[in-house]
C-alpha atoms as a PDB file:
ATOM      1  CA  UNK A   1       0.000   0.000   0.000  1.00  0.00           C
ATOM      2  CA  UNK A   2       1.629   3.422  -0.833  1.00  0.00           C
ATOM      3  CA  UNK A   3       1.160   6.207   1.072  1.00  0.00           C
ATOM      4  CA  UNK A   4       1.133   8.874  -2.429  1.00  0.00           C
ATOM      5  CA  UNK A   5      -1.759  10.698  -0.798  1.00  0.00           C
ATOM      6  CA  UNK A   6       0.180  12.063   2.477  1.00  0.00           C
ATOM      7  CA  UNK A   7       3.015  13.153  -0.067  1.00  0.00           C
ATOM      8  CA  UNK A   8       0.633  15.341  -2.454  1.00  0.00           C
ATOM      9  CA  UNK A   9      -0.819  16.597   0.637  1.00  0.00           C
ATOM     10  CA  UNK A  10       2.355  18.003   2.040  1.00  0.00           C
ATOM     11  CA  UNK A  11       3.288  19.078  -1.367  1.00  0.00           C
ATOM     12  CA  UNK A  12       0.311  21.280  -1.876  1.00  0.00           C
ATOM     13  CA  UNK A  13       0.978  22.761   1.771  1.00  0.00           C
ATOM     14  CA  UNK A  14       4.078  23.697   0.999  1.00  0.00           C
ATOM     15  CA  UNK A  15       3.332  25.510  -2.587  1.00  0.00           C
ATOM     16  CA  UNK A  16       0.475  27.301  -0.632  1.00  0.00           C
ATOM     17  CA  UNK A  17       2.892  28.584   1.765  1.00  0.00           C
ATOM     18  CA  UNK A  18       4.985  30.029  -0.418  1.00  0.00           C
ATOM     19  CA  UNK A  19       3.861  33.908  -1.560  1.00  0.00           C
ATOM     20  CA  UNK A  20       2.405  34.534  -5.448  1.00  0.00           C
ATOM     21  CA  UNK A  21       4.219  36.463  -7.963  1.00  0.00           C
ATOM     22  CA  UNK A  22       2.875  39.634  -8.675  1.00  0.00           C
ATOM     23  CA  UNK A  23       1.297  39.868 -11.831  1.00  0.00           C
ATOM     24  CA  UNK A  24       3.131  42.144 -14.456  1.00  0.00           C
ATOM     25  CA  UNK A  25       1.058  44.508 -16.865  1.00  0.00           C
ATOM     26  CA  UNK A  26       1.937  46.868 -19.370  1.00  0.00           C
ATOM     27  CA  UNK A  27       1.373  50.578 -18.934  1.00  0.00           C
ATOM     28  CA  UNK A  28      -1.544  50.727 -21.551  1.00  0.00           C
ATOM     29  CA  UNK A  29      -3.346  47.878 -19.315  1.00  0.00           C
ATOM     30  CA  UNK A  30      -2.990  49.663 -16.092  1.00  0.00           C
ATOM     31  CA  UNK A  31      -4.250  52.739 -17.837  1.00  0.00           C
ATOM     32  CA  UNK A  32      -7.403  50.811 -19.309  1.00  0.00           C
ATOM     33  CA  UNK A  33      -8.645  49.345 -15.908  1.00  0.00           C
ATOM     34  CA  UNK A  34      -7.970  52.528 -14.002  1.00  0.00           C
ATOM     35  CA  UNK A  35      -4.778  51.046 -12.381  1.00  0.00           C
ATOM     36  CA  UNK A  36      -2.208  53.572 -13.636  1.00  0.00           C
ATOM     37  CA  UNK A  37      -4.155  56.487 -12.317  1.00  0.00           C
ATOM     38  CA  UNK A  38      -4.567  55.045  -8.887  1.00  0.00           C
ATOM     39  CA  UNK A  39      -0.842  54.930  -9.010  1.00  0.00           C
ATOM     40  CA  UNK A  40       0.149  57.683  -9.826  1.00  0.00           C
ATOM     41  CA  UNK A  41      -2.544  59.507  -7.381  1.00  0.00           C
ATOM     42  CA  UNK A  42      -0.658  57.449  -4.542  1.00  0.00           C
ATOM     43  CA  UNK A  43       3.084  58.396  -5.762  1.00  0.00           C
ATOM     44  CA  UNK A  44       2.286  62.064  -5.440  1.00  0.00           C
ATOM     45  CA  UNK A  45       3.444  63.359  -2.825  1.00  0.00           C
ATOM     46  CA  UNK A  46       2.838  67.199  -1.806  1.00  0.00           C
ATOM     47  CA  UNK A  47       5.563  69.634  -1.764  1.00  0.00           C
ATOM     48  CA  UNK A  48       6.680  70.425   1.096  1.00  0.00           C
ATOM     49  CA  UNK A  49       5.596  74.236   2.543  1.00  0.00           C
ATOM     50  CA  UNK A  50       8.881  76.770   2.560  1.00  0.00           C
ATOM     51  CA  UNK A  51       8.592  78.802   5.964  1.00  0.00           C
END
């Protein structure tokens, strides 16, 4: 009797453990969804007040 069950078991704990790549898009992509504008709203940063 083999015990192939336990091993894909532990396998698939182990790949869930492990963190997902981050999915790469093109600019245009971004731009389409509304990505790219949420992005650069968050990258702007106010300049700073001279007192």
């Amino acid at each position: 009797m083999s015990n192939r069950a336990v091993f894909t078991v532990r396998r698939k704990h182990e790949w869930l453990q492990t963190p997902l790549k981050k999915k790469r898009i093109k600019r245009c992509q971004r731009a389409r969804i509304g990505l790219q504008a949420a992005m650069d709203r968050k990258g702007e940063k106010p300049a700073p007040a001279a007192g």
